[in-house]
C-alpha atoms as a PDB file:
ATOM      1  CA  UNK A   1      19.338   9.953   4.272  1.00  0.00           C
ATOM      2  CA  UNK A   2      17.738   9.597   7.612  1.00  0.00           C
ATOM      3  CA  UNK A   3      14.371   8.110   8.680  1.00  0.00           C
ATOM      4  CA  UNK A   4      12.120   9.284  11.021  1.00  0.00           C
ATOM      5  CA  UNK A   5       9.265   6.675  11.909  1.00  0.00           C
ATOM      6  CA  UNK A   6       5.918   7.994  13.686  1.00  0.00           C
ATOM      7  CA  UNK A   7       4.094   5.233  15.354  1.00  0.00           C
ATOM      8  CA  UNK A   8       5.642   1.888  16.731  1.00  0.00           C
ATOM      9  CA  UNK A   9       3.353  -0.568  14.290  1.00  0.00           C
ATOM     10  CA  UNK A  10       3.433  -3.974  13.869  1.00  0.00           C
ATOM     11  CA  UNK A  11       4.025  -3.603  10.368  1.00  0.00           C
ATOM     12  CA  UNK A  12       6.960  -0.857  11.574  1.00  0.00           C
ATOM     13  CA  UNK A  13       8.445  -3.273  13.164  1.00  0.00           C
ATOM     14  CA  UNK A  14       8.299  -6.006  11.341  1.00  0.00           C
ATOM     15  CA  UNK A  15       8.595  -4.959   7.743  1.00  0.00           C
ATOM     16  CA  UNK A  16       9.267  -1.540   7.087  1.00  0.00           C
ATOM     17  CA  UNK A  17      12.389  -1.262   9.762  1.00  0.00           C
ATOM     18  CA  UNK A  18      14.287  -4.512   8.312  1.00  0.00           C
ATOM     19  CA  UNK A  19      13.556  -3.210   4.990  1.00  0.00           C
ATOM     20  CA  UNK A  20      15.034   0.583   5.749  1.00  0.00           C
ATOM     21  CA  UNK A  21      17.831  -1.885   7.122  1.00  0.00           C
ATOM     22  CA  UNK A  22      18.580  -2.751   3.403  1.00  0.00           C
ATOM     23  CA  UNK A  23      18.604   0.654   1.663  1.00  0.00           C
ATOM     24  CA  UNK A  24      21.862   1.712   1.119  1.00  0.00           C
ATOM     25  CA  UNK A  25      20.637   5.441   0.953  1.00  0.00           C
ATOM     26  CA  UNK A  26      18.741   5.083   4.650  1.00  0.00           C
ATOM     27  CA  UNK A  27      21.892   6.156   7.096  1.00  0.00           C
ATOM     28  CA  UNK A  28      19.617   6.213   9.932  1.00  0.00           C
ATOM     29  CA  UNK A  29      16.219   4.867  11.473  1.00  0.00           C
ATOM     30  CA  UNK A  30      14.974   7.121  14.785  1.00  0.00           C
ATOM     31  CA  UNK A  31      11.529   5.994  16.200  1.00  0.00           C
ATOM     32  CA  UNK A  32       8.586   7.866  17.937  1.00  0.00           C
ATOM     33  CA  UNK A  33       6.062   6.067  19.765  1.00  0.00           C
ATOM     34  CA  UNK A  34       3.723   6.964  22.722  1.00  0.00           C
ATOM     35  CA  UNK A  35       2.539   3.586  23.548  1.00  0.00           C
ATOM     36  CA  UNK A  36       5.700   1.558  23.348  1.00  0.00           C
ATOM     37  CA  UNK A  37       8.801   1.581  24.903  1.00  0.00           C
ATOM     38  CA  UNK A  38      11.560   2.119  23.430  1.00  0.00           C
ATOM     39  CA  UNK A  39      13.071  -0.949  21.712  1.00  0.00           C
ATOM     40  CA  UNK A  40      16.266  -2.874  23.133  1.00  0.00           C
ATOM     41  CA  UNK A  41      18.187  -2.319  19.777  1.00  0.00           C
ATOM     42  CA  UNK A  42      17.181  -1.941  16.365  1.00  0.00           C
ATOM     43  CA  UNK A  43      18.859  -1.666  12.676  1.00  0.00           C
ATOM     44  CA  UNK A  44      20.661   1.781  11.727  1.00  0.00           C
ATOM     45  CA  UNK A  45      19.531   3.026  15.226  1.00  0.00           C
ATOM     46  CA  UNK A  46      19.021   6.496  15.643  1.00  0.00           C
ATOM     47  CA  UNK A  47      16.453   7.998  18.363  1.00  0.00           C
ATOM     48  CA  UNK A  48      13.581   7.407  20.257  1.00  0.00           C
ATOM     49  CA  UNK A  49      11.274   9.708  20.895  1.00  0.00           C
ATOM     50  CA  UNK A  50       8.221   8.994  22.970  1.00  0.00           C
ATOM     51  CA  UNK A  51       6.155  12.152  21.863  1.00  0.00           C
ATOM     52  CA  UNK A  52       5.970  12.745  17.824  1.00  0.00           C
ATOM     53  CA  UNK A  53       5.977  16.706  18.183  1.00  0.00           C
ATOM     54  CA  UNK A  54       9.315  16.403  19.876  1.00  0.00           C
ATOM     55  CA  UNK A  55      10.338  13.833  17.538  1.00  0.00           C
ATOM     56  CA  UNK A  56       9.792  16.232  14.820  1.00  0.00           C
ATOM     57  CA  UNK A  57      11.354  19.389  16.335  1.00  0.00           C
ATOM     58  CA  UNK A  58      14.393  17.396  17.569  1.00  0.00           C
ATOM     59  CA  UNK A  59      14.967  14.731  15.220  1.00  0.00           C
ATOM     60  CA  UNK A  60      17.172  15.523  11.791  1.00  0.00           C
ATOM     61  CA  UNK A  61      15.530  13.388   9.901  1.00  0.00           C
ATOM     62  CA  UNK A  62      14.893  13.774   6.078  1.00  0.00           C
ATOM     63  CA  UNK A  63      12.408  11.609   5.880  1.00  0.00           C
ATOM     64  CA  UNK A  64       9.416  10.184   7.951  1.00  0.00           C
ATOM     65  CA  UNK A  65       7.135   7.350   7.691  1.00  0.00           C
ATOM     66  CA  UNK A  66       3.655   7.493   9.369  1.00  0.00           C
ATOM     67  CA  UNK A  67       2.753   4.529  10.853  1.00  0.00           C
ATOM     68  CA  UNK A  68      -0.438   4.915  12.625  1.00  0.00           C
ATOM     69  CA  UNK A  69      -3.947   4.614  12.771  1.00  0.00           C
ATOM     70  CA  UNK A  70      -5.752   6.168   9.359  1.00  0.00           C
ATOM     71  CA  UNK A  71      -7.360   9.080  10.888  1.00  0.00           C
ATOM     72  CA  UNK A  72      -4.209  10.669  11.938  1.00  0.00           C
ATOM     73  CA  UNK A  73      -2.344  10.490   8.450  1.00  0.00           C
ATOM     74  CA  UNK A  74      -3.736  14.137   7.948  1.00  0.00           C
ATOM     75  CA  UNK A  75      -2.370  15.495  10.664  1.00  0.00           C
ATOM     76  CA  UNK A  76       1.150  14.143  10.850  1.00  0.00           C
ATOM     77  CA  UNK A  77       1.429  15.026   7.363  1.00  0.00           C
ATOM     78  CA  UNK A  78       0.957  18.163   7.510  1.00  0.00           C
ATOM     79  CA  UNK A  79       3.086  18.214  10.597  1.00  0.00           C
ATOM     80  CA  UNK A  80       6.010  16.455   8.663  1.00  0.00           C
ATOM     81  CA  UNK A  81       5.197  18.983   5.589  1.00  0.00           C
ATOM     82  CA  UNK A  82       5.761  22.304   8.080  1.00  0.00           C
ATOM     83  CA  UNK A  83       8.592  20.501   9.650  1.00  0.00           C
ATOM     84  CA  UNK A  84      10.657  20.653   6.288  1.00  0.00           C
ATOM     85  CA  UNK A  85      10.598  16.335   6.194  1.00  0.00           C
ATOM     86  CA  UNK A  86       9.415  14.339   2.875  1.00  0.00           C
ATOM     87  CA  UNK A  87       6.584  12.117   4.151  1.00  0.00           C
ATOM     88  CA  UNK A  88       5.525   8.406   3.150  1.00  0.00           C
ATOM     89  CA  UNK A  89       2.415   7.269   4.596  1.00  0.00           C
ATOM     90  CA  UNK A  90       1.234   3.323   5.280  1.00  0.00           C
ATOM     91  CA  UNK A  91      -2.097   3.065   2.787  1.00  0.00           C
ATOM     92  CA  UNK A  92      -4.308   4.884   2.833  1.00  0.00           C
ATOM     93  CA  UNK A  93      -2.531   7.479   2.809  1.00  0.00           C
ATOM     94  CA  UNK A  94      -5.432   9.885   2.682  1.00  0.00           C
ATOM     95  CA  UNK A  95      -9.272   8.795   3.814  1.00  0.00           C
ATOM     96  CA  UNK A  96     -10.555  10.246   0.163  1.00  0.00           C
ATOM     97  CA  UNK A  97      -8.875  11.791  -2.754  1.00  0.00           C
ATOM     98  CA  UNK A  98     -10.368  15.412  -2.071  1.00  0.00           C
ATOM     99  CA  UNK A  99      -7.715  14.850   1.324  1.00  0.00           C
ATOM    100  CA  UNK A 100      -5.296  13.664  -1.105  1.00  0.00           C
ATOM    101  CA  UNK A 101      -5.542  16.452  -3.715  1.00  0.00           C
ATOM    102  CA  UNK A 102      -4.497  18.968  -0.836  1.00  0.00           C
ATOM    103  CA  UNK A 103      -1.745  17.379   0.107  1.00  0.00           C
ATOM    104  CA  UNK A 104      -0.272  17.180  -2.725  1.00  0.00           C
ATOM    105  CA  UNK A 105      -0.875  20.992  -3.263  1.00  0.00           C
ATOM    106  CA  UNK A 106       0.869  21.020   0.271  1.00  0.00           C
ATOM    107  CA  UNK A 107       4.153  18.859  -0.543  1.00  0.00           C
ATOM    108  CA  UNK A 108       4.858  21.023  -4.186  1.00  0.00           C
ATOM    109  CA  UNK A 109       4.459  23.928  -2.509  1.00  0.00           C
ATOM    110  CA  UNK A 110       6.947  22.603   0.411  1.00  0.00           C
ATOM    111  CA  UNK A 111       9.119  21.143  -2.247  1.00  0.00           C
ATOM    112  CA  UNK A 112       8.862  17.808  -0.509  1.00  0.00           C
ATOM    113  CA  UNK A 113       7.393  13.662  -1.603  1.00  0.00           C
ATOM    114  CA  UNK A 114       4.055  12.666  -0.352  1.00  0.00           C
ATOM    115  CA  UNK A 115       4.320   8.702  -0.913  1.00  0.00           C
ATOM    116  CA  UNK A 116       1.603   6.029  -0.207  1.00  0.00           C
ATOM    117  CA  UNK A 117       2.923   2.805   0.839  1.00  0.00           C
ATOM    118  CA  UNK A 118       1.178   0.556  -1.227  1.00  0.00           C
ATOM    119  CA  UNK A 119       4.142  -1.752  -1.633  1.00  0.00           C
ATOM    120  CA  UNK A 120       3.386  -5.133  -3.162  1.00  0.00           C
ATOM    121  CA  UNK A 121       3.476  -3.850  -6.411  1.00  0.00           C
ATOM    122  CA  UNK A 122       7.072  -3.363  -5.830  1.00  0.00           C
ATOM    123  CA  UNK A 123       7.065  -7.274  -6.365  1.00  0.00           C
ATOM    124  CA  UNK A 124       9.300  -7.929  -9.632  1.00  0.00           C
ATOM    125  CA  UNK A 125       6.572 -10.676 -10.179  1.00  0.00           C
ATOM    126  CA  UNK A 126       4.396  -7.384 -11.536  1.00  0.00           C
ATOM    127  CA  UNK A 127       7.144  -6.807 -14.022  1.00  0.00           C
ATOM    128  CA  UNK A 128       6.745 -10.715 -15.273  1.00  0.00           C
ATOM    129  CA  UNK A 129       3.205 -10.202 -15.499  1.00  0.00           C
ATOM    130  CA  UNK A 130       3.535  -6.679 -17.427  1.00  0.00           C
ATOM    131  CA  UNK A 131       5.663  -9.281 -19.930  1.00  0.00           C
ATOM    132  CA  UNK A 132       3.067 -11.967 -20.382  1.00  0.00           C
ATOM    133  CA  UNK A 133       0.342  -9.260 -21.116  1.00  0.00           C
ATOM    134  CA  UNK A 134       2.978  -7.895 -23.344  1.00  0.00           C
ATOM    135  CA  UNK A 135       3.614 -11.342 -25.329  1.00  0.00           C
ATOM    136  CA  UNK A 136      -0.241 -12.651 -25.127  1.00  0.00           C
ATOM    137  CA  UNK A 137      -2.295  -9.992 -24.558  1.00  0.00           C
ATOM    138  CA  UNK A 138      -3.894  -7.837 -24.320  1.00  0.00           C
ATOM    139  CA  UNK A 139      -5.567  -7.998 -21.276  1.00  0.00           C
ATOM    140  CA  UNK A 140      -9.083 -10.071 -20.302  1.00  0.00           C
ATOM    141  CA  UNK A 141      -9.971 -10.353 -17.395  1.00  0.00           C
ATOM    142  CA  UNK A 142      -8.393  -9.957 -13.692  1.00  0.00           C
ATOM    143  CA  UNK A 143      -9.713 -11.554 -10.441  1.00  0.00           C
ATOM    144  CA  UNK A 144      -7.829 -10.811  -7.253  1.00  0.00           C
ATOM    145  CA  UNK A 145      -9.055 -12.549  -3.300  1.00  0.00           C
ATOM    146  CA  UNK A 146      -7.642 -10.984  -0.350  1.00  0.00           C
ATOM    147  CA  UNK A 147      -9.659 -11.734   2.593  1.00  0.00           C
ATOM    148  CA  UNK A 148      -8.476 -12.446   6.187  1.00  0.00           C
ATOM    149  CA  UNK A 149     -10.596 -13.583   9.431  1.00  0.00           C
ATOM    150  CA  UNK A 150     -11.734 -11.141  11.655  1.00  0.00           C
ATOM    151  CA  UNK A 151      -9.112  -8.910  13.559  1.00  0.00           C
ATOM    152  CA  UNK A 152      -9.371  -8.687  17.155  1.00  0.00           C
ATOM    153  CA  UNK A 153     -11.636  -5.872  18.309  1.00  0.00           C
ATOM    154  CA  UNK A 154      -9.036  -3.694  19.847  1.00  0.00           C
ATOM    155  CA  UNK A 155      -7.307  -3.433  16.407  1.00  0.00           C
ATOM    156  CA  UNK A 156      -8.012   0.012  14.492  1.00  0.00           C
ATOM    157  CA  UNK A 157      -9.443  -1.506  11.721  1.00  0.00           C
ATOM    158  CA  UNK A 158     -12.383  -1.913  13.531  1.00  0.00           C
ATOM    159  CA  UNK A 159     -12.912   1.373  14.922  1.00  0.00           C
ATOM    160  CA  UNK A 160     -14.995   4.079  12.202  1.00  0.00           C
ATOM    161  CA  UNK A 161     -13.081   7.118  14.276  1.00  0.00           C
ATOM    162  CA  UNK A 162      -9.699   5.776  14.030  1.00  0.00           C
ATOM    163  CA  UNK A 163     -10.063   5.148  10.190  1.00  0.00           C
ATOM    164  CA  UNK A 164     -11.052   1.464   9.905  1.00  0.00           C
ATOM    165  CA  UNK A 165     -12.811  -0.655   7.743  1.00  0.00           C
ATOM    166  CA  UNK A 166     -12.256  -2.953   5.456  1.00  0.00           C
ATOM    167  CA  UNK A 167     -12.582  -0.319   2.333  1.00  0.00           C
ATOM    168  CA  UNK A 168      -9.771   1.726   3.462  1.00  0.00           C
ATOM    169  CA  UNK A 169      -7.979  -1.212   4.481  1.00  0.00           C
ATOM    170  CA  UNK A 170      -8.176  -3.422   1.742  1.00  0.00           C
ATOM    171  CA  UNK A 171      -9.385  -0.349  -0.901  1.00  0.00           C
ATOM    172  CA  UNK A 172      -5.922   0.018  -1.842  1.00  0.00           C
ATOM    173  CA  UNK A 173      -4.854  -3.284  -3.066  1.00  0.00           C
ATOM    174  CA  UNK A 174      -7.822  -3.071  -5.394  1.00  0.00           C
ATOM    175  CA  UNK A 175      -7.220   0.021  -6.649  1.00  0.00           C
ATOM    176  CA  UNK A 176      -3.507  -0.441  -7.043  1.00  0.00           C
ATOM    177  CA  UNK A 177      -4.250  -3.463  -8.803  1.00  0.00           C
ATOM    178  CA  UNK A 178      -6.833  -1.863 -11.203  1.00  0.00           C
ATOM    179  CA  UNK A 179      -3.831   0.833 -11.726  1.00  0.00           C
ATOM    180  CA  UNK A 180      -0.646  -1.702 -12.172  1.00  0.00           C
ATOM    181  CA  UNK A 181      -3.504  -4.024 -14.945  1.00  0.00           C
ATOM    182  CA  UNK A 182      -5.048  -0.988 -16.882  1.00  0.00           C
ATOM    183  CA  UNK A 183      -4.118   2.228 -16.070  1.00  0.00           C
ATOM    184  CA  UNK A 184      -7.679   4.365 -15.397  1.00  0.00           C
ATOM    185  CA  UNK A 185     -11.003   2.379 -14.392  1.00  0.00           C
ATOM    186  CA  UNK A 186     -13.564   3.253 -17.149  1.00  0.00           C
ATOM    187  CA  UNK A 187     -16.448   1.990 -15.396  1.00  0.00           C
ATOM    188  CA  UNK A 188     -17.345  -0.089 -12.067  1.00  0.00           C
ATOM    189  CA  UNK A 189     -19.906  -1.213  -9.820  1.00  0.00           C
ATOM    190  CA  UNK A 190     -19.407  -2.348  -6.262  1.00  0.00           C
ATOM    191  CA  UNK A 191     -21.125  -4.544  -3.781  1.00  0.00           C
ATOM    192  CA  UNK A 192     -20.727  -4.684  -0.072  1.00  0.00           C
ATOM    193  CA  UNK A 193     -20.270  -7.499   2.589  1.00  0.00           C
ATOM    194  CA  UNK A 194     -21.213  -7.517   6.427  1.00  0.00           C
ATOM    195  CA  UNK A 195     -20.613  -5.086   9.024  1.00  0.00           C
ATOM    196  CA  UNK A 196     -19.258  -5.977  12.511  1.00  0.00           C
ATOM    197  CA  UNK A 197     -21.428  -6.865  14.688  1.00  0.00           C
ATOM    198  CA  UNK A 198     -19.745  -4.637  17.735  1.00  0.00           C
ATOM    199  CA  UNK A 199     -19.004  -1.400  15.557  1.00  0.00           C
ATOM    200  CA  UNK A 200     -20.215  -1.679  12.597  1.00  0.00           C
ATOM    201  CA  UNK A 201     -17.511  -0.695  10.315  1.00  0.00           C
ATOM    202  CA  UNK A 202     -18.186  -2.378   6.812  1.00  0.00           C
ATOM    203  CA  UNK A 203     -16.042  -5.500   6.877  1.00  0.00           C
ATOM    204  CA  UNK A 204     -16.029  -6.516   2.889  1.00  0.00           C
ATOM    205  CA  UNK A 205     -16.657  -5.547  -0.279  1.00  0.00           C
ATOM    206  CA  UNK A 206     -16.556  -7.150  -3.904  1.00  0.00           C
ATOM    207  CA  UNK A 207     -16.067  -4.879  -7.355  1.00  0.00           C
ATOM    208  CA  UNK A 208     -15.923  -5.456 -10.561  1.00  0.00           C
ATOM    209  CA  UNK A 209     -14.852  -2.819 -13.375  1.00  0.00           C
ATOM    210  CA  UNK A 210     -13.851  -2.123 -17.283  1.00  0.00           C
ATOM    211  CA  UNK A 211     -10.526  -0.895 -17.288  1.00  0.00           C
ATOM    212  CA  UNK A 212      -8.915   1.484 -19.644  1.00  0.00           C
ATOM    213  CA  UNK A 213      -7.109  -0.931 -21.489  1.00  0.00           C
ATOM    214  CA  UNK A 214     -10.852  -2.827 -22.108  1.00  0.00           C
ATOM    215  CA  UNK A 215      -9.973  -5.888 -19.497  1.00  0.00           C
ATOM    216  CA  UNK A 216     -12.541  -6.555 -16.930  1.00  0.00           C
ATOM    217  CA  UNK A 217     -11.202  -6.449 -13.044  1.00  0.00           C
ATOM    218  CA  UNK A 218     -13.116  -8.209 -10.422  1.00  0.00           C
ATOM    219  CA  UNK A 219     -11.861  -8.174  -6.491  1.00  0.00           C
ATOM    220  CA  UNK A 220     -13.340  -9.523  -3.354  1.00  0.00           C
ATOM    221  CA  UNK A 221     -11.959  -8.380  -0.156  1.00  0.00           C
ATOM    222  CA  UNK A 222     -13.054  -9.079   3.406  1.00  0.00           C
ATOM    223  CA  UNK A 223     -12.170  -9.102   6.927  1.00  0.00           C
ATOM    224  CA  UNK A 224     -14.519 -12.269   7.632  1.00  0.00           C
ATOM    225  CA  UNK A 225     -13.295 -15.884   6.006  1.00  0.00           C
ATOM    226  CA  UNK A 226     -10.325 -17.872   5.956  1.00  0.00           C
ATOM    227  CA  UNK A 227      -7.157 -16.684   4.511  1.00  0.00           C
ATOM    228  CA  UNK A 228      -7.173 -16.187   0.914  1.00  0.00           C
ATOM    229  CA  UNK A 229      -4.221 -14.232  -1.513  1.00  0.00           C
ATOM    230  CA  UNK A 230      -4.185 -14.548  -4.909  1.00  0.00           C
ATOM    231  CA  UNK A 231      -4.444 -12.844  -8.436  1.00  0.00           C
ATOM    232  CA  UNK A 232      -5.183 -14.785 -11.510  1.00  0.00           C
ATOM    233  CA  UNK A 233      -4.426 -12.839 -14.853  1.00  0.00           C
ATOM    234  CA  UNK A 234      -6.146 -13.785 -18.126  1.00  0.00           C
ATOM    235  CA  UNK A 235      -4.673 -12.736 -21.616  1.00  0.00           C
ATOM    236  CA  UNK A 236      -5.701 -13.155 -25.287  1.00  0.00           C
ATOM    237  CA  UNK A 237      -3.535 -16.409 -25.317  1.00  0.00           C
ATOM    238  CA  UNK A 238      -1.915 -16.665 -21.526  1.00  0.00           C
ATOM    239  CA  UNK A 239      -3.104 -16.704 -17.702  1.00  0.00           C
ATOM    240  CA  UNK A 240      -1.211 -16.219 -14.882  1.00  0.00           C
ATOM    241  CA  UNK A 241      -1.974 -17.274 -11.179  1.00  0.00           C
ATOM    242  CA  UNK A 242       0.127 -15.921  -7.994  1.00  0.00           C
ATOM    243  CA  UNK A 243      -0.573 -16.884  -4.277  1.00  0.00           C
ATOM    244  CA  UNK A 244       0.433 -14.132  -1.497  1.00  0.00           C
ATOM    245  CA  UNK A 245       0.904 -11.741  -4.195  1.00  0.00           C
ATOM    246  CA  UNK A 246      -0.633  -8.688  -2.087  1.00  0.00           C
ATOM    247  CA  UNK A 247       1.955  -9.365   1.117  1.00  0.00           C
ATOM    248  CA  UNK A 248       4.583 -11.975   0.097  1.00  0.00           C
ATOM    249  CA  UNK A 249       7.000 -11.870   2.770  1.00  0.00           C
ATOM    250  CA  UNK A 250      10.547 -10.998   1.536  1.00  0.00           C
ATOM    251  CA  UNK A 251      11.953 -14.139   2.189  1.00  0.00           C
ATOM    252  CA  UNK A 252       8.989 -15.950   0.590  1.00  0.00           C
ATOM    253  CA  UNK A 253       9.550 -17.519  -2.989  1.00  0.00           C
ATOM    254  CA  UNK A 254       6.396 -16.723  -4.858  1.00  0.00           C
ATOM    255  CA  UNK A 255       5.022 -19.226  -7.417  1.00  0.00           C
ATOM    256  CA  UNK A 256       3.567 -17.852 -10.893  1.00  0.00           C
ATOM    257  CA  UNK A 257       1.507 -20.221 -12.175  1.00  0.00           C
ATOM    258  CA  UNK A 258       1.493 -19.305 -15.829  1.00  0.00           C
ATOM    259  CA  UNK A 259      -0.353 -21.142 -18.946  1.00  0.00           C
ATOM    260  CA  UNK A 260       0.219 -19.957 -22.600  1.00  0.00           C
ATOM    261  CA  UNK A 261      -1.710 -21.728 -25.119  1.00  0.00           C
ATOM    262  CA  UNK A 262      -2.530 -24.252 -23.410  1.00  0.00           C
ATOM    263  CA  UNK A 263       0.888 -25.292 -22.333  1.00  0.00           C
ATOM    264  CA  UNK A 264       1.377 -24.887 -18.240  1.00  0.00           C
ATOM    265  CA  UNK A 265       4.754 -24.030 -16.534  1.00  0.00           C
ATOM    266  CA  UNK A 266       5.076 -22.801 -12.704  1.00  0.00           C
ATOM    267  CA  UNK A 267       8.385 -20.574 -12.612  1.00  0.00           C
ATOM    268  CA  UNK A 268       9.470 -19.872  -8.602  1.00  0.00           C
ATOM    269  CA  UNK A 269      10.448 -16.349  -8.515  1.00  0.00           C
ATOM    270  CA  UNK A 270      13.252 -15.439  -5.979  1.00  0.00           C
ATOM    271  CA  UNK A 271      12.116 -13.646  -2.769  1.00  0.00           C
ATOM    272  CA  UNK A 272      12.489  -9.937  -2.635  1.00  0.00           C
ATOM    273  CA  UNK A 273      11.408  -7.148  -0.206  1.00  0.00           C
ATOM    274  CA  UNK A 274       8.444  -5.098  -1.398  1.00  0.00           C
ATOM    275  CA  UNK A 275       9.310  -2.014   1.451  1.00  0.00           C
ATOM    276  CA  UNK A 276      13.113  -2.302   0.403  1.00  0.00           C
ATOM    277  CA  UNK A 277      12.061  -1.760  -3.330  1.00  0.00           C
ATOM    278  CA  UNK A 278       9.789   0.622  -2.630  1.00  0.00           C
ATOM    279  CA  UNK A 279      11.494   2.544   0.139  1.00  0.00           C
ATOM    280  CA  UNK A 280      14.232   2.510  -2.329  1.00  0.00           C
ATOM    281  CA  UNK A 281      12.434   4.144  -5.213  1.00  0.00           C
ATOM    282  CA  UNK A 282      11.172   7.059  -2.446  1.00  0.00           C
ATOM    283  CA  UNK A 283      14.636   7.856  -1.884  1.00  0.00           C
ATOM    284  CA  UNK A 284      15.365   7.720  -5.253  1.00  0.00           C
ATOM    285  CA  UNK A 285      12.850  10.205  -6.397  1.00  0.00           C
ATOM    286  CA  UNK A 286      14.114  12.300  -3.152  1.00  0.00           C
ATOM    287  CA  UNK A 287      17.639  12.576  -4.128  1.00  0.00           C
ATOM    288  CA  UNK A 288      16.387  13.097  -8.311  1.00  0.00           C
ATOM    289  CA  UNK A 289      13.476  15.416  -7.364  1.00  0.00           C
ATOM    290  CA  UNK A 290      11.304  13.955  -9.647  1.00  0.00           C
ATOM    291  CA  UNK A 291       8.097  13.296  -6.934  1.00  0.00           C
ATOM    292  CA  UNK A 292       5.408  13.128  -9.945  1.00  0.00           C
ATOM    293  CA  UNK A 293       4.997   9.353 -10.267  1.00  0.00           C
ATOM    294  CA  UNK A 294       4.046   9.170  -6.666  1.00  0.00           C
ATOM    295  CA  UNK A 295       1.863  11.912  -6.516  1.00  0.00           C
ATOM    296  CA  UNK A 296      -0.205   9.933  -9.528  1.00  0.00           C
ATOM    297  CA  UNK A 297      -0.367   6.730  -8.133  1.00  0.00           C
ATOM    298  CA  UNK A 298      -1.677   8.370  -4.652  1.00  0.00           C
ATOM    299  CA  UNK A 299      -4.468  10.380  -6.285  1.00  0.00           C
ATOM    300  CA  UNK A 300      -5.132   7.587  -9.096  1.00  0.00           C
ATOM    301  CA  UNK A 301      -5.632   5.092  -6.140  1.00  0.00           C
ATOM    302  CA  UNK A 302      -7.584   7.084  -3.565  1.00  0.00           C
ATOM    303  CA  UNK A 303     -10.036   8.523  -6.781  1.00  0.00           C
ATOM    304  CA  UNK A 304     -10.539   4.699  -7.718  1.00  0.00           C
ATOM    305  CA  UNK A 305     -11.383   4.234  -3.616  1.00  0.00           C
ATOM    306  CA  UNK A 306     -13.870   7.076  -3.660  1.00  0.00           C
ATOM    307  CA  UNK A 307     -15.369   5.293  -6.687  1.00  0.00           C
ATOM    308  CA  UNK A 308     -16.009   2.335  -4.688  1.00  0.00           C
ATOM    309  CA  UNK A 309     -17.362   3.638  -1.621  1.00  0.00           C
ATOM    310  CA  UNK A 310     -20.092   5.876  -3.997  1.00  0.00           C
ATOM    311  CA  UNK A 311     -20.685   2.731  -6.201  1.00  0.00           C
ATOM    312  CA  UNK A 312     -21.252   1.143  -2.235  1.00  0.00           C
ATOM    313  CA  UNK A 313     -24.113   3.879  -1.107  1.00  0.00           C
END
């Protein structure tokens, strides 16, 4: 299976190109960028392309990852849809769910996966967790911190017309996590931080919600305060706590901090990569043809999102 990658990211580069690296299934990695040259050398090379309509008229690939600013998901999508490719899309994958419902309409009817990128809970720490809410649960109450300083101004995130803000940024991770906890959100309420003082894109929010499953969620996430990354998990008779849980590099050993009846253990859990697991299960579903699961998870996640932003107004 070949990959096709639209937009020369950071987060291209860095994670999602040494991951494709790792998948057995990925033959291939060809890159498209208009604002970066092409690269000396690069895993599983394939092409460069320095324009993405020629990249997608040209290039063979079966499969192509947007990597660019939110605003243009739409259009690439649909651009990868008409071009015959299956499409995975760095989160948010869609600005709001009504976006989302079309595509979907748009990939069944072109026979191809729509995939959000929402990786980390590709982690098989999620899997341990699943266990302990399993053997001790049910389910409490969740609190999850992901908040990072403020990005410089020339970054997207910052920019309302390019798709920023710290919502669609950092929306996913809490809605993913609501998802991967309880299943459906029963009720929430939302409250939101500062806006930057150049563009004024919101730049935090905090919510709190009953899940499905009755446990109560609570996130804060921000672009403005030091680093924080952590989820704490409380059950009927167990907790667990895990640093860098929403972007654990993959050769970072992450530490689950877990406490059941009253007896406290830390267990180091081997590194693994979160875009090699999930890039793995994308080609999975592509070569099985069963695209259903991601379909959910993308319209569960960006209806939980538009929840937030009306509990926000």
């Amino acid at each position: 299976m070949r990959l096709l990658i639209l937009g020369y990211s950071s987060i291209a580069e860095r994670r999602v190109i040494p991951a494709a690296a790792k998948v057995p299934s990925i033959s291939e990695v060809s890159i498209a960028s208009k604002s970066r040259p092409r690269p000396a050398e690069w895993p599983k090379a394939g092409r460069f392309f320095a324009d993405y309509e020629q990249a997608l008229r040209q290039s063979d690939a079966d499969v192509v990852y947007l990597s660019l600013p939110n605003a243009m998901h739409e259009l690439w999508l649909y651009a990868s849809l008409a071009a015959g490719k299956h499409v995975v899309v760095d989160k948010p994958a869609l600005m709001n769910a009504h976006a989302g419902r079309r595509a979907i309409a748009a990939a069944r009817s072109a026979g191809c996966l729509v995939a959000e990128a929402t990786v980390f809970g590709y982690h098989p720490v999620f899997a341990q967790i699943a266990t302990l809410l399993a053997d001790n649960g049910p389910l409490t109450q969740a609190a999850a911190q992901f908040i990072i300083p403020p990005l410089p101004i020339d970054n997207f995130r910052n920019h309302a017309e390019l798709g920023g803000g710290c919502l669609l940024d950092m929306g996913p991770y809490a809605a993913a996590t609501m998802r991967l906890l309880g299943g459906s959100v029963s009720r929430l309420t939302a409250i939101g931080g500062g806006r930057h003082p150049e563009t004024g894109v919101d730049m935090g929010f905090s919510v709190q919600a009953q899940l499905a499953n009755g446990g109560v969620f609570s996130g804060h996430y921000s672009f403005e305060g030091e680093y924080q990354n952590r989820l704490l998990v409380v059950a009927r008779s167990g907790s667990a706590m895990i640093e860098r849980v929403f972007s654990p590099p993959a050769d970072f050993r992450l530490e689950l901090r877990h406490r059941v009846r009253n007896n406290e253990n830390v267990e180091v859990i081997e590194p693994a990569d979160t875009f090699a697991n999930f890039l793995t299960s994308v080609t999975d579903a592509i070569d099985g043809g069963d695209h259903e699961i991601f379909y959910s998870d993308l319209l569960m996640d960006a209806e939980c999102r538009d929840r937030i932003a009306a509990a926000l107004t």
